[in-house]
Protein backbone atom coordinates (compact mmCIF):
# COMPACT_ATOMS: atom_id res chain seq x y z
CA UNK A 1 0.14 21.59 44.57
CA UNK A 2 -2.10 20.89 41.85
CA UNK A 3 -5.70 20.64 41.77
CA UNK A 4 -7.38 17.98 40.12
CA UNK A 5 -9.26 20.42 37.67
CA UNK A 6 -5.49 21.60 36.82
CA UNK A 7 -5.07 18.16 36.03
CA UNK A 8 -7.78 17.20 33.69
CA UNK A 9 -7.50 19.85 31.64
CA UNK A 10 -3.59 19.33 31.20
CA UNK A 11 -4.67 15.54 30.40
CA UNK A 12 -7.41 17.04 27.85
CA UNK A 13 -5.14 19.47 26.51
CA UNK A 14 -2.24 16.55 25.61
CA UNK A 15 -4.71 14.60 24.43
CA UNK A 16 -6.17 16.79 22.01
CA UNK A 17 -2.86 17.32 20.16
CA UNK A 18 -2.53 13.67 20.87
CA UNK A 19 -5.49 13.35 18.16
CA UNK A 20 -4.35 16.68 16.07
CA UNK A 21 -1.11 14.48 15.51
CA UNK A 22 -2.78 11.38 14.67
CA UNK A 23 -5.47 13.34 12.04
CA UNK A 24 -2.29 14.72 10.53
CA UNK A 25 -0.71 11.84 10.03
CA UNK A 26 -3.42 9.90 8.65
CA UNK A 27 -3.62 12.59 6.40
CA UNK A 28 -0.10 12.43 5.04
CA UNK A 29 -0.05 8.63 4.95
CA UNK A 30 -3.31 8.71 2.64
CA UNK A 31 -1.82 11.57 0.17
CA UNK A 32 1.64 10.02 -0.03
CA UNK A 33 -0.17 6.52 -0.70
CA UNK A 34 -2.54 8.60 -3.66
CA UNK A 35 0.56 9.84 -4.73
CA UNK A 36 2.40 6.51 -4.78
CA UNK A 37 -0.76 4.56 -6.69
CA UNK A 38 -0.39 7.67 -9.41
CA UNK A 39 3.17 6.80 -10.29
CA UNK A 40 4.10 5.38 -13.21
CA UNK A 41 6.96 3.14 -13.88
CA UNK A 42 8.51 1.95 -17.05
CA UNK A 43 7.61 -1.56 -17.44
CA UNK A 44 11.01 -2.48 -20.21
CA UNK A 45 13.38 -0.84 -16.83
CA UNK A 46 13.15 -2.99 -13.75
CA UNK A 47 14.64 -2.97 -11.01
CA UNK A 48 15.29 -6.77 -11.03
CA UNK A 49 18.04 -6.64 -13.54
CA UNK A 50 20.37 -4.20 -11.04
CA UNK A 51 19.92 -7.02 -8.26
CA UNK A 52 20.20 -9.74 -10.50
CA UNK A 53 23.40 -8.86 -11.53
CA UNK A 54 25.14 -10.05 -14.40
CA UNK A 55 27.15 -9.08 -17.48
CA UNK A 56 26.01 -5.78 -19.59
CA UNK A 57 24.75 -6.59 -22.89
CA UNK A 58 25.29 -3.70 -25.07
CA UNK A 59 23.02 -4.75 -27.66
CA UNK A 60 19.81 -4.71 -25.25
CA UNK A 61 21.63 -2.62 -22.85
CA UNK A 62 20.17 -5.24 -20.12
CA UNK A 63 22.49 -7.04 -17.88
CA UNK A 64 21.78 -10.44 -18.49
CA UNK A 65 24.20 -13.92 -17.83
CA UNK A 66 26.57 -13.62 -21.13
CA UNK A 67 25.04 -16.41 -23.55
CA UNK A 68 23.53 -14.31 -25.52
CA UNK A 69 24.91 -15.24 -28.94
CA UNK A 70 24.66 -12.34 -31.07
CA UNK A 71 24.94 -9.26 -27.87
CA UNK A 72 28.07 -8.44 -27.58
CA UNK A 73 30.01 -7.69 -23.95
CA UNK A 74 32.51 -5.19 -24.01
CA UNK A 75 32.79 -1.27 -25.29
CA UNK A 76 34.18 -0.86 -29.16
């Protein structure tokens, strides 16, 4: 059987890496979020015109609804 002193120190031993784990991934979470503020994105590309859908204008190269008067809407 196990004496209580065995006991505590197991509990203060899996607690400890309890902590180690949460330092480390506080840690990660706070360099992946640097690293995600320090990206930059290309503000004429969104992402909203591949869930919009629509028709491919190859004048702008955009997909847009088809009314466009002087785009034109299929490959030469």
């Amino acid at each position: 059987m196990t004496s209580t002193a065995e006991k505590s120190r197991t509990r203060r031993v899996l607690l400890a890496i309890l902590a180690v784990a949460t330092v480390i991934g506080h840690f990660l979470r706070d360099v992946l979020g640097f690293f995600a503020e320090s990206a930059e994105t290309d503000s004429d590309k969104t992402t909203s015109d591949s869930v919009r859908g629509g028709v491919l204008n190859y004048r702008t190269g955009k997909l847009d609804d088809g009314t466009d008067a002087a785009g034109w809407y299929e490959k030469d």
